[in-house]
PDB file of N, CA and C in Angstrom:
ATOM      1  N   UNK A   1      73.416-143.903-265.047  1.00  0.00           N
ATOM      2  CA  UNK A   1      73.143-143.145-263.847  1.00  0.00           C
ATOM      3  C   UNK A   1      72.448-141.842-264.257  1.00  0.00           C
ATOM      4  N   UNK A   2      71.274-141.661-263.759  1.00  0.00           N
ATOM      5  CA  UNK A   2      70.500-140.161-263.901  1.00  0.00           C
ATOM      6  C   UNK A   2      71.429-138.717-263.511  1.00  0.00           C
ATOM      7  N   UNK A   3      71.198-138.141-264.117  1.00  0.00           N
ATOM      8  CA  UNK A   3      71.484-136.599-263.412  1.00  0.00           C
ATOM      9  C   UNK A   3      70.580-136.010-263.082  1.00  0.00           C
ATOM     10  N   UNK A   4      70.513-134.744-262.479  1.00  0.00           N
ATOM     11  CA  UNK A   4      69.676-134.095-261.798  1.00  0.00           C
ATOM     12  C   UNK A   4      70.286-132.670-261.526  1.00  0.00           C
ATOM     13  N   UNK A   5      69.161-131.879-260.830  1.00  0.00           N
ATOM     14  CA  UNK A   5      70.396-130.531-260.590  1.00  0.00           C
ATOM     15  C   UNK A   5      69.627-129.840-258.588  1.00  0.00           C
ATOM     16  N   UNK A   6      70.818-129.622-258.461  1.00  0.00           N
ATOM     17  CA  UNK A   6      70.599-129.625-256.706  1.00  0.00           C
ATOM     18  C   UNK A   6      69.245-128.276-256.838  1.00  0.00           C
ATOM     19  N   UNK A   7      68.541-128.666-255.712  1.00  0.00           N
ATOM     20  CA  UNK A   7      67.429-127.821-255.643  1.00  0.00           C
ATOM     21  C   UNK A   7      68.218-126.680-254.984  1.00  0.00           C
ATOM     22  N   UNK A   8      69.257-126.420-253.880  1.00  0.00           N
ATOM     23  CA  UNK A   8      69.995-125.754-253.602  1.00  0.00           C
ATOM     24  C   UNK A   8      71.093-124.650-254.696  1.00  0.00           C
ATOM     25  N   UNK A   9      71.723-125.181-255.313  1.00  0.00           N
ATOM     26  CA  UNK A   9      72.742-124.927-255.402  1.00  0.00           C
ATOM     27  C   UNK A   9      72.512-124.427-257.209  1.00  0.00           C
ATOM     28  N   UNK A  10      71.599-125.167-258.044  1.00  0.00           N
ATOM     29  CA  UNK A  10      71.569-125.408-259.226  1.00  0.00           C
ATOM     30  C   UNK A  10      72.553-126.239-260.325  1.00  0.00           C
ATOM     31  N   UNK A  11      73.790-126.250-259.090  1.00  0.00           N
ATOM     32  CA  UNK A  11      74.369-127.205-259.633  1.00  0.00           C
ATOM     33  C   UNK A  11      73.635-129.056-260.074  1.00  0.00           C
ATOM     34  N   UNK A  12      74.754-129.395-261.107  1.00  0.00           N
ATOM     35  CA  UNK A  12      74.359-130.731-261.614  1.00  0.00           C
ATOM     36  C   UNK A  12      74.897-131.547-260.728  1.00  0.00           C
ATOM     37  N   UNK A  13      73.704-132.601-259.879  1.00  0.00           N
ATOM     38  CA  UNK A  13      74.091-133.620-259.389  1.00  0.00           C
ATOM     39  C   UNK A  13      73.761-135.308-259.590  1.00  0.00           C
ATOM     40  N   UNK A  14      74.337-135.940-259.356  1.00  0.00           N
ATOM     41  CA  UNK A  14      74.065-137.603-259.819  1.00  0.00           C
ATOM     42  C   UNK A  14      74.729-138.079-258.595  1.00  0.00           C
ATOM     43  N   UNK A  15      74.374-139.809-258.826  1.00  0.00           N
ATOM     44  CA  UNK A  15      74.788-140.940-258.007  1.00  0.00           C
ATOM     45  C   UNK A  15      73.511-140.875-256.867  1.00  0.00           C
ATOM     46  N   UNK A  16      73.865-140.591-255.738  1.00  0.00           N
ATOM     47  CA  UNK A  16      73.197-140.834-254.130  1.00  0.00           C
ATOM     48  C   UNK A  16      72.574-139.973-253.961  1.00  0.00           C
ATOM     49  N   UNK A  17      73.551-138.882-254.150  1.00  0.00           N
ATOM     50  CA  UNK A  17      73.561-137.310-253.612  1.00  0.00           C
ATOM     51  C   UNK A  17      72.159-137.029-254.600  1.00  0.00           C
ATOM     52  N   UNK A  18      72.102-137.313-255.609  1.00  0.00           N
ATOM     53  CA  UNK A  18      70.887-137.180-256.651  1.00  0.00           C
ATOM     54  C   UNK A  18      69.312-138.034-256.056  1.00  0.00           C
ATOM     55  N   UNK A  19      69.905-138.790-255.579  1.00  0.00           N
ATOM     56  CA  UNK A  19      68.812-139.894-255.210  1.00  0.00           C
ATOM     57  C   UNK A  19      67.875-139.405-253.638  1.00  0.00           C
ATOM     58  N   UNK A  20      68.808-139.239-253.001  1.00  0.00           N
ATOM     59  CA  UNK A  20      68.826-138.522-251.872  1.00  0.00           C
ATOM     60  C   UNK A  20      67.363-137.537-252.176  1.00  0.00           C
ATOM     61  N   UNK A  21      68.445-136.574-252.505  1.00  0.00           N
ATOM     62  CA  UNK A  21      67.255-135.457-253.157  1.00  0.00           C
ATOM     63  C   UNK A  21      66.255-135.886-253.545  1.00  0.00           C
ATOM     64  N   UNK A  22      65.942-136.579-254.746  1.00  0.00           N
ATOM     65  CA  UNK A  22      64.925-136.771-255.313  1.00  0.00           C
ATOM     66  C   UNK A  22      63.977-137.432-254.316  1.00  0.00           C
ATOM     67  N   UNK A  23      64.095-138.354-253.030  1.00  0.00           N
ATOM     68  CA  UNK A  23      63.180-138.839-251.932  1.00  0.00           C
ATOM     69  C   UNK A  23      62.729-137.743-251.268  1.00  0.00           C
ATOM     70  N   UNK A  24      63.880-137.199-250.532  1.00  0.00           N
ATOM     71  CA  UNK A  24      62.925-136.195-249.530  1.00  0.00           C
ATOM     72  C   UNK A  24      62.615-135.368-250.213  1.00  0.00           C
ATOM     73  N   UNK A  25      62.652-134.741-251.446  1.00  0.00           N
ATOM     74  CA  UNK A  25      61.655-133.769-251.797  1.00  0.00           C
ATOM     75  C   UNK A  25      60.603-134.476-251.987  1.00  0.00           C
ATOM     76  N   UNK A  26      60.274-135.684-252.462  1.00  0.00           N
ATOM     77  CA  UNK A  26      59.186-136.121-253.285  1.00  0.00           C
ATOM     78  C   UNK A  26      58.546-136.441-251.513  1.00  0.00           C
ATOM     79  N   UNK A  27      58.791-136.680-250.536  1.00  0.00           N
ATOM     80  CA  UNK A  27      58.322-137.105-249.222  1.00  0.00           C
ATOM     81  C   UNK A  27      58.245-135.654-248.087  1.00  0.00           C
ATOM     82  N   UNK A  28      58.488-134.716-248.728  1.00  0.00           N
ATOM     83  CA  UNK A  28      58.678-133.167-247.916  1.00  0.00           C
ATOM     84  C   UNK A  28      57.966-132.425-249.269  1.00  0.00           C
ATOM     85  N   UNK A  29      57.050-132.963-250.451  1.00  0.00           N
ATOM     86  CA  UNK A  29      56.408-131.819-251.246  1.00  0.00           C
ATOM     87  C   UNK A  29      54.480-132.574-251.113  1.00  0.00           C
ATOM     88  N   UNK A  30      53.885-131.662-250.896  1.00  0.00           N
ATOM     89  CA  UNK A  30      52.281-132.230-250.400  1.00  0.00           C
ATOM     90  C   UNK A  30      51.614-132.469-251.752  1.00  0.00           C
ATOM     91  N   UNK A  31      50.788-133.019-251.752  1.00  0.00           N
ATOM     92  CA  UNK A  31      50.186-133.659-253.120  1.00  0.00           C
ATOM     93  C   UNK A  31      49.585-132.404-254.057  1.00  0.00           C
ATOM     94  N   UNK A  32      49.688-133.026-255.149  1.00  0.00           N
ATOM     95  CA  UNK A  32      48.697-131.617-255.800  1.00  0.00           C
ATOM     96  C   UNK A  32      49.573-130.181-255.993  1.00  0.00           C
ATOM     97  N   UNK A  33      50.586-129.913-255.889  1.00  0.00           N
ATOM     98  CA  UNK A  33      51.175-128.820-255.760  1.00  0.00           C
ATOM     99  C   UNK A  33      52.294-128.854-256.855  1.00  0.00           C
ATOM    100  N   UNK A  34      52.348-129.962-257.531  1.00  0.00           N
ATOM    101  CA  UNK A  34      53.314-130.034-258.720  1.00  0.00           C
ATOM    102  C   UNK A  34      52.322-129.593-260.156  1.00  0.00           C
ATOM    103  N   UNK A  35      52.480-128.819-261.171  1.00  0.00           N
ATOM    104  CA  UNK A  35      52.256-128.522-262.138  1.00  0.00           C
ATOM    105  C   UNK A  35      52.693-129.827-262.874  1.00  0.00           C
ATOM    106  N   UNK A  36      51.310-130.536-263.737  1.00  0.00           N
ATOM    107  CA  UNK A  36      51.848-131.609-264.397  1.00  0.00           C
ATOM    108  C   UNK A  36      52.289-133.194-264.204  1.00  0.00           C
ATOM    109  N   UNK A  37      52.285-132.493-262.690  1.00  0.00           N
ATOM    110  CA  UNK A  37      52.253-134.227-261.900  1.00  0.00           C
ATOM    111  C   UNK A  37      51.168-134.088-260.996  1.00  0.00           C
ATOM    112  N   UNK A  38      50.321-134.269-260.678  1.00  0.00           N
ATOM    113  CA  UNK A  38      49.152-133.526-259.781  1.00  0.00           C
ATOM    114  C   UNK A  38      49.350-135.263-258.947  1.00  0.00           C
ATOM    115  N   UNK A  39      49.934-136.566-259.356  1.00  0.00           N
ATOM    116  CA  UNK A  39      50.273-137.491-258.021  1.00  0.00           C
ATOM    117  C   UNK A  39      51.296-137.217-257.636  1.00  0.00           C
ATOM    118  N   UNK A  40      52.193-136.608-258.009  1.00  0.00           N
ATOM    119  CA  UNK A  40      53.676-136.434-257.269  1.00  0.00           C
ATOM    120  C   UNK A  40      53.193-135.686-255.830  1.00  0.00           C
ATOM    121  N   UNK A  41      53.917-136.144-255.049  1.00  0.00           N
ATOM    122  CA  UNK A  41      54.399-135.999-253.719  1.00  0.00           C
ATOM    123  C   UNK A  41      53.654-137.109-252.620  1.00  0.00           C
ATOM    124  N   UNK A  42      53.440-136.419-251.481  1.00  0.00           N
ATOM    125  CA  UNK A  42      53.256-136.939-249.958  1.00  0.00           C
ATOM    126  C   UNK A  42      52.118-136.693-248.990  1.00  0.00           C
ATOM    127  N   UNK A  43      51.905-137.370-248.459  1.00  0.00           N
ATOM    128  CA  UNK A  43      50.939-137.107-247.141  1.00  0.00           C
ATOM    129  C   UNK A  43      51.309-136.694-246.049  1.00  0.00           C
ATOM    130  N   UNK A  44      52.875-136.546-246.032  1.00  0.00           N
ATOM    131  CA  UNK A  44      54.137-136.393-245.098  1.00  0.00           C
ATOM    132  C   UNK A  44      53.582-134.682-244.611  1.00  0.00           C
ATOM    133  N   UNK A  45      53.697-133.806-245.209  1.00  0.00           N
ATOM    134  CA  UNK A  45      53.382-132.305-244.925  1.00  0.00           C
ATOM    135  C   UNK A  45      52.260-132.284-243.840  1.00  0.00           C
ATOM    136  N   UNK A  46      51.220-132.978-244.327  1.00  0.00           N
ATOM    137  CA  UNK A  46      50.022-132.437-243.801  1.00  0.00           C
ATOM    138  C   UNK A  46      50.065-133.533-242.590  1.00  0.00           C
ATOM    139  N   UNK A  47      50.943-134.311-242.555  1.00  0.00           N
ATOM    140  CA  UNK A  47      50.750-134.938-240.796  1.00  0.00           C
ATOM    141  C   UNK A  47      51.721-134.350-239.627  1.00  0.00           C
ATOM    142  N   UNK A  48      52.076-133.249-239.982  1.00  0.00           N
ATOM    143  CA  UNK A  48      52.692-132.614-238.864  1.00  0.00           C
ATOM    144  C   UNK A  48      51.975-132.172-237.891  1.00  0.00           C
ATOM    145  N   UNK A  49      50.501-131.832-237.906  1.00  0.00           N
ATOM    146  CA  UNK A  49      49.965-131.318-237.080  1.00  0.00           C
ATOM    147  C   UNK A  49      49.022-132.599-236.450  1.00  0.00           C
ATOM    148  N   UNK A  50      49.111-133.312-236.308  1.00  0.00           N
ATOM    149  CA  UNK A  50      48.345-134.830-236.028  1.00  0.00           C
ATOM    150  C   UNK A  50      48.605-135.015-234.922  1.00  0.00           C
ATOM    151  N   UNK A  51      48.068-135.823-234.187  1.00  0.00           N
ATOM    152  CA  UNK A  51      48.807-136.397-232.733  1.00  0.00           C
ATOM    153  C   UNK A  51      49.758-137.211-232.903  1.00  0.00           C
ATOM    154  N   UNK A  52      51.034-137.591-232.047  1.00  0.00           N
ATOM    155  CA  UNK A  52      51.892-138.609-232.557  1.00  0.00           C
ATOM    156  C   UNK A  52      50.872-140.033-231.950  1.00  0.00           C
ATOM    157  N   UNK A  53      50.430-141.130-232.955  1.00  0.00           N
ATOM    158  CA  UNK A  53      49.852-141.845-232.911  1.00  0.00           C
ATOM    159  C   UNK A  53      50.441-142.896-233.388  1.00  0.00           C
ATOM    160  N   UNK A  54      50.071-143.916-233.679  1.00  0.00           N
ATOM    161  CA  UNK A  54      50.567-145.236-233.904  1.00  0.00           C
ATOM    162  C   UNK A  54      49.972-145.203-235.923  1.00  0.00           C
ATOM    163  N   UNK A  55      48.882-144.547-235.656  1.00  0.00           N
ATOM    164  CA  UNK A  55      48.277-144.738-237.027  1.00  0.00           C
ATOM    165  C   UNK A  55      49.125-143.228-237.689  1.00  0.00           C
ATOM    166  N   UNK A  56      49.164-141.988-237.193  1.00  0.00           N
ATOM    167  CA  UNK A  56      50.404-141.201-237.685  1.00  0.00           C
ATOM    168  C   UNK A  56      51.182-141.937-238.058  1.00  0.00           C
ATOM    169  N   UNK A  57      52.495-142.410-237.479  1.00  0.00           N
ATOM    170  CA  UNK A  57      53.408-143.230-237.756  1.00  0.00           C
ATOM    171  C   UNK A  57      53.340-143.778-238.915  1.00  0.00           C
ATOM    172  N   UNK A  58      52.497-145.018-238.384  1.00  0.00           N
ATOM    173  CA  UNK A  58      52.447-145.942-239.626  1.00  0.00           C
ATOM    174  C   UNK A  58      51.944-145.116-241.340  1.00  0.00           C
ATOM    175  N   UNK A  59      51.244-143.706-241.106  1.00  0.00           N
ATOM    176  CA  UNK A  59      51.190-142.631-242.062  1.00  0.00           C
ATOM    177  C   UNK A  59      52.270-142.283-242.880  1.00  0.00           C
ATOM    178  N   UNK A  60      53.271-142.244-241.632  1.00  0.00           N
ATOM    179  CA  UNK A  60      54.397-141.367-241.864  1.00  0.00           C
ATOM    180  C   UNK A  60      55.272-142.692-242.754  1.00  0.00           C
ATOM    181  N   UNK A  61      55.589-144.150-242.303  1.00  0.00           N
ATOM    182  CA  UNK A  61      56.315-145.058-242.743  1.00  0.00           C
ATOM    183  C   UNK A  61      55.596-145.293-244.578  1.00  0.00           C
ATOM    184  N   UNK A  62      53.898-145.259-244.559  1.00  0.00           N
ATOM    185  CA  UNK A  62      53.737-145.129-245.967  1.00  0.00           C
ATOM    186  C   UNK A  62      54.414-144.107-246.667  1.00  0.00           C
ATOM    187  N   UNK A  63      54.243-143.108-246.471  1.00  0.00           N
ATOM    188  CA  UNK A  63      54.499-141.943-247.302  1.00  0.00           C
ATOM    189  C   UNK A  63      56.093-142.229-247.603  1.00  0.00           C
ATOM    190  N   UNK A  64      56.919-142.352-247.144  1.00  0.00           N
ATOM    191  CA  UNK A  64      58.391-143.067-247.001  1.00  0.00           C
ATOM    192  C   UNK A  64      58.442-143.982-248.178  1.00  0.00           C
ATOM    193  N   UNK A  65      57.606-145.422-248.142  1.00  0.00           N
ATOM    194  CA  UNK A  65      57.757-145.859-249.104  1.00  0.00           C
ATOM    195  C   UNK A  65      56.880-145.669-250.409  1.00  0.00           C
ATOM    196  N   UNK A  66      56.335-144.944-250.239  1.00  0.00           N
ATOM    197  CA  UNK A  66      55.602-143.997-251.858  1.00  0.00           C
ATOM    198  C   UNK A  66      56.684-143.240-252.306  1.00  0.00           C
ATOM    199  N   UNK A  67      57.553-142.549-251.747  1.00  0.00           N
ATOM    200  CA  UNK A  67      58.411-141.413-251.780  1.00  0.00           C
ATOM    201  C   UNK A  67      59.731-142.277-252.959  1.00  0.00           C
ATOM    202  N   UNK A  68      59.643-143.256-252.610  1.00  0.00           N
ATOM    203  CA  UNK A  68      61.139-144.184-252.625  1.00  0.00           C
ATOM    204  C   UNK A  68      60.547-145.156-253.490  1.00  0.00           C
ATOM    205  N   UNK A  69      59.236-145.373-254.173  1.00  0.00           N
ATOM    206  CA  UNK A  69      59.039-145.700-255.192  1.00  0.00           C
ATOM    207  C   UNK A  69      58.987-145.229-256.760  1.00  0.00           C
ATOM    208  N   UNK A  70      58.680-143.498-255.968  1.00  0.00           N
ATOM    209  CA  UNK A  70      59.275-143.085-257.001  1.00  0.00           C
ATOM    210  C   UNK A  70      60.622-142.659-257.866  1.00  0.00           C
ATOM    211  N   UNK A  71      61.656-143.328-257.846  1.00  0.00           N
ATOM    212  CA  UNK A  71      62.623-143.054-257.657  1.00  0.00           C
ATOM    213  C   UNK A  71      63.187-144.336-258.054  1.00  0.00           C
ATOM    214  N   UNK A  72      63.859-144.663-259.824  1.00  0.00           N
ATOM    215  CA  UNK A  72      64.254-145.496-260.410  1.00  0.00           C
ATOM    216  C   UNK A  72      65.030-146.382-260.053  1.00  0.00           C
ATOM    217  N   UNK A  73      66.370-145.624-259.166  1.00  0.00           N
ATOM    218  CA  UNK A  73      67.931-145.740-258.796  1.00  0.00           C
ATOM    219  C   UNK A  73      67.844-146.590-257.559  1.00  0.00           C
ATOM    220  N   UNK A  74      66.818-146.530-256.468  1.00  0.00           N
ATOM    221  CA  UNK A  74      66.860-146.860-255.371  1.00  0.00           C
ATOM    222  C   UNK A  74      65.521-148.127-254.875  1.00  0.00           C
ATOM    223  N   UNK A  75      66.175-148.794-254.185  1.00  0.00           N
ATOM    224  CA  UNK A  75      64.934-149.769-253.558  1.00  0.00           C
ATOM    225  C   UNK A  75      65.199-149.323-252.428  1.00  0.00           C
ATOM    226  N   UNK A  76      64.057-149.504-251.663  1.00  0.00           N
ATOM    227  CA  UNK A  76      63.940-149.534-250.223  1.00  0.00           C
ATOM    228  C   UNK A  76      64.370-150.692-249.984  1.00  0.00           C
ATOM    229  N   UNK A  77      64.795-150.634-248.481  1.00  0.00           N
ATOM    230  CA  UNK A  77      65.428-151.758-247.733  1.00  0.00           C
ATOM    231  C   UNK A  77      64.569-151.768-246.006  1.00  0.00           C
ATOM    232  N   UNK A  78      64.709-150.728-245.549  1.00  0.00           N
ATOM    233  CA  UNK A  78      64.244-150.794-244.211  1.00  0.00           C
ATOM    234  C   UNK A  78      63.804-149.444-243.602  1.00  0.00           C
ATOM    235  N   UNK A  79      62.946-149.320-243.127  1.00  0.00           N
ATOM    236  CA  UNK A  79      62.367-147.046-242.571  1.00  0.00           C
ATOM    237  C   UNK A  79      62.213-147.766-241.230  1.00  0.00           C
ATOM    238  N   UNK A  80      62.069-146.780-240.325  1.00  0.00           N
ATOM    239  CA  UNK A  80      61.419-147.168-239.081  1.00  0.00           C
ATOM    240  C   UNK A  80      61.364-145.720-237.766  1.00  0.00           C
ATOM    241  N   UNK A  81      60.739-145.680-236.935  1.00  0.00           N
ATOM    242  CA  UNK A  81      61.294-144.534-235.866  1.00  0.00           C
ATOM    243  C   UNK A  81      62.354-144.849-235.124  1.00  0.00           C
ATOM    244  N   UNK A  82      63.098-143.526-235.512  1.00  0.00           N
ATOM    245  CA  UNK A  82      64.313-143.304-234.939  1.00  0.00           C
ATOM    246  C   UNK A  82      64.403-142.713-233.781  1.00  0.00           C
ATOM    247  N   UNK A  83      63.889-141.652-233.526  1.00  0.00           N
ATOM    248  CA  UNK A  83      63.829-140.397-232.285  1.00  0.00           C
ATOM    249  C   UNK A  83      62.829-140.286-231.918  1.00  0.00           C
ATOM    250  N   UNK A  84      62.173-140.195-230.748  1.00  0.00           N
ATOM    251  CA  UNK A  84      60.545-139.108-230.487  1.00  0.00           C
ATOM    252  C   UNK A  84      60.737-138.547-229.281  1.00  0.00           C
ATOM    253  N   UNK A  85      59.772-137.297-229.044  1.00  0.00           N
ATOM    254  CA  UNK A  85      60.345-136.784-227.407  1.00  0.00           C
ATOM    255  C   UNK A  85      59.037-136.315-226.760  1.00  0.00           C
ATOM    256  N   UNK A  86      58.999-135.687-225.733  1.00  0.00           N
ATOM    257  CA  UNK A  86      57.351-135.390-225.392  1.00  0.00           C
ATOM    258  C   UNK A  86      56.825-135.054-226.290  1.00  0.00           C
ATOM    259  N   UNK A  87      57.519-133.725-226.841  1.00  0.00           N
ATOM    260  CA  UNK A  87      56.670-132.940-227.911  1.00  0.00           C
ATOM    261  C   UNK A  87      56.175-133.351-229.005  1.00  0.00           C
ATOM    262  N   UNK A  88      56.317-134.585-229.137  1.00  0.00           N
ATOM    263  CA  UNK A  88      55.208-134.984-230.553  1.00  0.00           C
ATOM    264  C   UNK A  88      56.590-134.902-231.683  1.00  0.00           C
ATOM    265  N   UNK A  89      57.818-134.137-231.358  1.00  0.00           N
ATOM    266  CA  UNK A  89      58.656-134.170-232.172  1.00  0.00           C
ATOM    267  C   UNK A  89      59.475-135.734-232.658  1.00  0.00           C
ATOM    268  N   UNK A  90      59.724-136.257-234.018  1.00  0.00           N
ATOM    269  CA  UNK A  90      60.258-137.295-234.468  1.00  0.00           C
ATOM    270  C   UNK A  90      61.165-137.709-235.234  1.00  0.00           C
ATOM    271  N   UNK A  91      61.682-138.198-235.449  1.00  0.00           N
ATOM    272  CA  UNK A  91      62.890-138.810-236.319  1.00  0.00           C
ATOM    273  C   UNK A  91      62.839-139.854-237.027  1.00  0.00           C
ATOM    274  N   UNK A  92      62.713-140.236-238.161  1.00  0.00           N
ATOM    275  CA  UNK A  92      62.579-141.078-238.554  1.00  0.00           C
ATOM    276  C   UNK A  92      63.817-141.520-239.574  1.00  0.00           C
ATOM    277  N   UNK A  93      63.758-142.716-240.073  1.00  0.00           N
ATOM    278  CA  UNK A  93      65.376-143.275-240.698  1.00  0.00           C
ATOM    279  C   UNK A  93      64.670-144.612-242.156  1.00  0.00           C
ATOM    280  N   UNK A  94      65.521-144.260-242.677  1.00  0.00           N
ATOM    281  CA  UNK A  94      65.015-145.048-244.180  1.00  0.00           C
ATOM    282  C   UNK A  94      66.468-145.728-244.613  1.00  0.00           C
ATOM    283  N   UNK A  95      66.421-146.827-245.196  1.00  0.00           N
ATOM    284  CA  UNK A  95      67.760-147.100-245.812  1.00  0.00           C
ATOM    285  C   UNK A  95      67.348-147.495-247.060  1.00  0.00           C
ATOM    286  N   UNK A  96      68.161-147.608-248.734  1.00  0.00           N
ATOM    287  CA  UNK A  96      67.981-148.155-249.505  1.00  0.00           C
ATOM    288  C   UNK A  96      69.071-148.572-250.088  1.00  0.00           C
ATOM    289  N   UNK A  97      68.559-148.923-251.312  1.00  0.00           N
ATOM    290  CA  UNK A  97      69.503-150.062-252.016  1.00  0.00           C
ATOM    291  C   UNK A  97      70.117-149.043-253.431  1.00  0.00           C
ATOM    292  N   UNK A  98      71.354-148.260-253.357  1.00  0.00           N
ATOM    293  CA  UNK A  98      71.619-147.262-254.566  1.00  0.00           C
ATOM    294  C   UNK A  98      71.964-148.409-255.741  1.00  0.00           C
ATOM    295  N   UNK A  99      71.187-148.701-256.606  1.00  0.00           N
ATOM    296  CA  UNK A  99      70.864-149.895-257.542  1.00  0.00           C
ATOM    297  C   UNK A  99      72.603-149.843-258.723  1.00  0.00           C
ATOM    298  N   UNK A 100      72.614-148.242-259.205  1.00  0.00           N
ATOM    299  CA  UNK A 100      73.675-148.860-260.153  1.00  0.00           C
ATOM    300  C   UNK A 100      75.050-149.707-259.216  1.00  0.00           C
ATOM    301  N   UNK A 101      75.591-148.914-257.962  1.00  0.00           N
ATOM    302  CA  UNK A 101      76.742-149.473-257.177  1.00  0.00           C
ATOM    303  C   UNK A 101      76.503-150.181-256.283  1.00  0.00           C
ATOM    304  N   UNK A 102      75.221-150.766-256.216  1.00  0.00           N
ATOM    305  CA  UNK A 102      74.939-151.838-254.900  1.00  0.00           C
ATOM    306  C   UNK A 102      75.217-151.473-253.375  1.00  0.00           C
ATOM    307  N   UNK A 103      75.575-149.970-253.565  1.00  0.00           N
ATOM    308  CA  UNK A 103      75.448-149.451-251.853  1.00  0.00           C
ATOM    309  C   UNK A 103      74.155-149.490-251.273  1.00  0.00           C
ATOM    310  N   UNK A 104      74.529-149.527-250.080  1.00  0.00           N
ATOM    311  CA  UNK A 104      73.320-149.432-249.145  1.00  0.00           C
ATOM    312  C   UNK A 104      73.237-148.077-248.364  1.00  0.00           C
ATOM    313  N   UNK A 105      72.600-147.384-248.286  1.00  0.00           N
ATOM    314  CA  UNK A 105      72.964-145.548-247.686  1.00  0.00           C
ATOM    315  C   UNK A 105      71.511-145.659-246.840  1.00  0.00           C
ATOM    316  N   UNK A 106      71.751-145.469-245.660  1.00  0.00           N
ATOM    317  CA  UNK A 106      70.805-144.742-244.587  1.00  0.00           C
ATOM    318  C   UNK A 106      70.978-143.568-244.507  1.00  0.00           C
ATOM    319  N   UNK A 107      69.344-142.973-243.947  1.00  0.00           N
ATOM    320  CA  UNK A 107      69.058-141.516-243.859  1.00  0.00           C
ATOM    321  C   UNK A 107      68.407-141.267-242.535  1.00  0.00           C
ATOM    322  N   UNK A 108      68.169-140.240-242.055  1.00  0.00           N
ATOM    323  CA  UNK A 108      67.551-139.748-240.856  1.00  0.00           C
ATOM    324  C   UNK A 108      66.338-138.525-241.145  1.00  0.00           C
ATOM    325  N   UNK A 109      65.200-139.132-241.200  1.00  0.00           N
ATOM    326  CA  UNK A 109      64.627-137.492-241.521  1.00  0.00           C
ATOM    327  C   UNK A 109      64.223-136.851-239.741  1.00  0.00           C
ATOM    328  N   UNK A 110      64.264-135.531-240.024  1.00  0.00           N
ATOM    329  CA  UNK A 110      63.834-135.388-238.960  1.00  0.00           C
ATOM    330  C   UNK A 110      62.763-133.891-239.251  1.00  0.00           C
ATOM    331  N   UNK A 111      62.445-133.651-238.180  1.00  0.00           N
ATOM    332  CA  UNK A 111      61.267-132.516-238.227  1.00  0.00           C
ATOM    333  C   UNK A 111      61.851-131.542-239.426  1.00  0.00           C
ATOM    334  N   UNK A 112      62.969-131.034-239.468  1.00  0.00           N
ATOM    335  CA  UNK A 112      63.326-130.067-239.999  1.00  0.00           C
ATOM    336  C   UNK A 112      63.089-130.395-242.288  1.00  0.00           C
ATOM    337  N   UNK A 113      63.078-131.393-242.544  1.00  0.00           N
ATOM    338  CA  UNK A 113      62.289-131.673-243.915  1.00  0.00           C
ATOM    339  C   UNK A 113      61.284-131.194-243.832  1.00  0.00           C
ATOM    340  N   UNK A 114      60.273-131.874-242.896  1.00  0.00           N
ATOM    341  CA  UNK A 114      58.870-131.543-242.966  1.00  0.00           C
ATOM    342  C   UNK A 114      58.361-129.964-243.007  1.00  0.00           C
ATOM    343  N   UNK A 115      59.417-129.352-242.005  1.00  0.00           N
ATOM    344  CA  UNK A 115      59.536-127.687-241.395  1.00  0.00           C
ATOM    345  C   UNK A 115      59.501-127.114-242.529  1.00  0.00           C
ATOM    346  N   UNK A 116      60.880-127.340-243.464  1.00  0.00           N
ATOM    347  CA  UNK A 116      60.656-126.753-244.853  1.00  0.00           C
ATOM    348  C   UNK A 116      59.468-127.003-245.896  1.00  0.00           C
ATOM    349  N   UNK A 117      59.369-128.123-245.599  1.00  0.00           N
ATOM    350  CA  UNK A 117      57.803-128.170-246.928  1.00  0.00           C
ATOM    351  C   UNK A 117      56.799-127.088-245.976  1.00  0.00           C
ATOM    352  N   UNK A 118      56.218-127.197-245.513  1.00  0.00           N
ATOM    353  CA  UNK A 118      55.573-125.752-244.141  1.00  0.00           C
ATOM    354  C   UNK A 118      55.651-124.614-244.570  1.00  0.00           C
ATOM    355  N   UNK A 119      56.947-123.990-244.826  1.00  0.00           N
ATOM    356  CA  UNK A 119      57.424-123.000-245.288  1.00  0.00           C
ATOM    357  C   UNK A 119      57.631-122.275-243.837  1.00  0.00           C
ATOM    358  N   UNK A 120      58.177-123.080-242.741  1.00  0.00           N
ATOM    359  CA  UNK A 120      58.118-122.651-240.973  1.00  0.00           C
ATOM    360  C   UNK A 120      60.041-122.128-241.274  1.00  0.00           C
TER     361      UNK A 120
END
């Protein structure tokens, strides 16, 4: 099992809680902005300001599974929209496969990931 250390806290974390992390940052950090990884991250940032579209979306469901490929511990299993409301505001939900314990853990992203990569 990998370790890692919370982007929060600096504490050392592993298992889910590690895995976790390591998606939505890698799906909430915009391309090009990593020193040394210049492919690490997402297309996720820069579609906040888009229309909510069908081809957004389906934007938003790639970047999801780019995010979750990178990421040893975990397979994807299923993403899809969760929430939307007039405002163009969305929710979206990912589940995967935590590989060493064979759990299955769903997530919910919602505007507020994206908000932070923004720096809003």
């Amino acid at each position: 099992m990998l370790v890692g250390m919370c982007r929060f806290t600096g504490e050392e974390i592993s298992g889910v809680e590690r895995v976790v992390q390591s998606i939505e940052t890698t799906f909430s950090t915009p391309f090009k902005t990593q020193p040394g990884k210049r492919d690490f991250g997402s297309p996720a940032p820069d579609l906040i300001s888009r229309p909510l579209t069908e081809d957004t979306i389906m934007d938003v469901f790639g970047a999801i599974v780019d995010a979750v490929e990178w990421e040893p511990e975990a397979e994807l299993k299923d993403f899809g929209l969760n929430d939307a409301d007039e405002h163009g505001r969305v929710d979206i939900f990912y589940s995967f496969r935590f590989i060493p314990s064979d759990e299955v853990v769903r997530r919910i992203i919602g505007k507020g990931v994206l908000a932070n990569a923004q720096g809003a």
